[in-house]
Protein backbone atom coordinates (compact mmCIF):
# COMPACT_ATOMS: atom_id res chain seq x y z
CA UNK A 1 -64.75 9.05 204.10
CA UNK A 2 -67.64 10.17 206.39
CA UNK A 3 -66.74 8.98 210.10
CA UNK A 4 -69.62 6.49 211.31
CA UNK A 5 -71.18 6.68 214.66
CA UNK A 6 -69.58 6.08 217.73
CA UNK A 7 -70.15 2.38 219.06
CA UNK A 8 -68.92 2.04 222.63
CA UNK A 9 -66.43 -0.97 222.93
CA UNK A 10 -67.80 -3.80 224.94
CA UNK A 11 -67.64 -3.87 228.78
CA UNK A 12 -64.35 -5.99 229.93
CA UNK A 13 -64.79 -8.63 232.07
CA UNK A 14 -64.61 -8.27 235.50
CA UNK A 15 -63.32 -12.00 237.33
CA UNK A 16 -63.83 -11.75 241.43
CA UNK A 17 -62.23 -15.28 242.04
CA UNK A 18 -62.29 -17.16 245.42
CA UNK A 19 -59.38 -17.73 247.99
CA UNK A 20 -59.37 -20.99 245.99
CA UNK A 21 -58.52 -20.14 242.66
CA UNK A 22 -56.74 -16.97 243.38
CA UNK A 23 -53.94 -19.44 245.40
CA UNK A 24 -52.46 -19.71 242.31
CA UNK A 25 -52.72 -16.24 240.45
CA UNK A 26 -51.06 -17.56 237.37
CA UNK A 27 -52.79 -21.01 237.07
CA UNK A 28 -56.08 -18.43 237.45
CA UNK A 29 -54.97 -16.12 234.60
CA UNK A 30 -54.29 -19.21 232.58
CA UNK A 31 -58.07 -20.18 233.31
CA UNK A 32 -59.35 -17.50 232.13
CA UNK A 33 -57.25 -15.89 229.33
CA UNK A 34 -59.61 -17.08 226.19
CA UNK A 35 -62.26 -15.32 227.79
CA UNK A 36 -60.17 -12.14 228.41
CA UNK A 37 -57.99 -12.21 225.16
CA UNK A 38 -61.80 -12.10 223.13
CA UNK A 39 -61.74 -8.10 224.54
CA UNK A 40 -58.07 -7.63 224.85
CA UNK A 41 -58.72 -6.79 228.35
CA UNK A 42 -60.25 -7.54 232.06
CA UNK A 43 -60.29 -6.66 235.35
CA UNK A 44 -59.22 -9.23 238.13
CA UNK A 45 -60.61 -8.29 241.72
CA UNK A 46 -58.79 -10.53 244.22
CA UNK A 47 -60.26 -11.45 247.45
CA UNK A 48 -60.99 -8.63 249.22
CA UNK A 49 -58.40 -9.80 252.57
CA UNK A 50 -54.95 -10.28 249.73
CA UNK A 51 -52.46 -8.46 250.56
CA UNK A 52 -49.52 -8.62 247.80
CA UNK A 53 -46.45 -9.91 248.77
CA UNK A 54 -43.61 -7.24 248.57
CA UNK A 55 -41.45 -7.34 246.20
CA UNK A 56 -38.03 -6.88 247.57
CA UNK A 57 -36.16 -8.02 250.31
CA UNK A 58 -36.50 -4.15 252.47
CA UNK A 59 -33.00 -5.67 255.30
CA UNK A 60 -30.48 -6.26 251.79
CA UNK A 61 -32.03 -4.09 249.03
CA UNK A 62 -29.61 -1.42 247.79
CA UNK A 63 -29.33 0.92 245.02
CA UNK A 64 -27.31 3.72 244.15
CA UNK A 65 -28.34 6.75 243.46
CA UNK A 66 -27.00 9.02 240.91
CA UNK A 67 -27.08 12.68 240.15
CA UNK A 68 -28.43 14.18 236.93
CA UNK A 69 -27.05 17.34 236.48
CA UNK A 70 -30.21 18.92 234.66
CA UNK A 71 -28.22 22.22 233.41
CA UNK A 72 -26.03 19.73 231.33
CA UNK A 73 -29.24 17.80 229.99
CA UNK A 74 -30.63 21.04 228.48
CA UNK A 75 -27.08 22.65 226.89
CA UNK A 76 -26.96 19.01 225.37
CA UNK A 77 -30.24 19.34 224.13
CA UNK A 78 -28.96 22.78 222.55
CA UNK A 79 -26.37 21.64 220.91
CA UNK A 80 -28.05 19.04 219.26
CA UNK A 81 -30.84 21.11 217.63
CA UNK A 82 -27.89 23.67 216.49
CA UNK A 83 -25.94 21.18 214.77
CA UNK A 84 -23.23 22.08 217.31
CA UNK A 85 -23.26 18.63 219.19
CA UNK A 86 -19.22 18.32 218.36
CA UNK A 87 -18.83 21.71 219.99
CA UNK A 88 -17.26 21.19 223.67
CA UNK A 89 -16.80 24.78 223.76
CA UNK A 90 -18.65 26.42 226.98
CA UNK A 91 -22.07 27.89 226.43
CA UNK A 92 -22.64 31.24 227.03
């Protein structure tokens, strides 16, 4: 099987909509998702002034962090490829 040659994919489309129609993002991607689903792909350029809301709530959001003790990753990792994975037994 001899490859053929190389035919670029066609452009995607590019959609710059108005204030208008980008009020409702979804009800725009709606609009226009036969057009976009023909190249599996497309490019939306809101208005040039949108900002995007953010997406959390900065005065309540919390998370906790945790702490991944890397040395233990990699011994884990080890032990695994040895076939020693039931071995508790310090490394070493």
């Amino acid at each position: 099987l001899q490859p053929g040659p190389f035919v670029p994919p066609p452009e995607c489309p590019v959609f710059e909509p108005s204030w208008e129609e980008f009020s409702d993002p979804l009800g725009f991607i709606g609009r226009i998702r036969g057009l976009a689903e023909k190249t599996g792909i497309c490019k939306i350029r809101p208005p040039k002034d949108w900002q995007p809301p953010f997406a959390c709530e900065v005065q309540s959001f919390r998370f906790t962090p945790r702490v991944q003790r890397l040395n233990e990753l990699e011994v884990s990792a080890e032990l695994l490829k040895s076939g020693r994975a039931e071995d508790t037994s310090p490394v070493g």
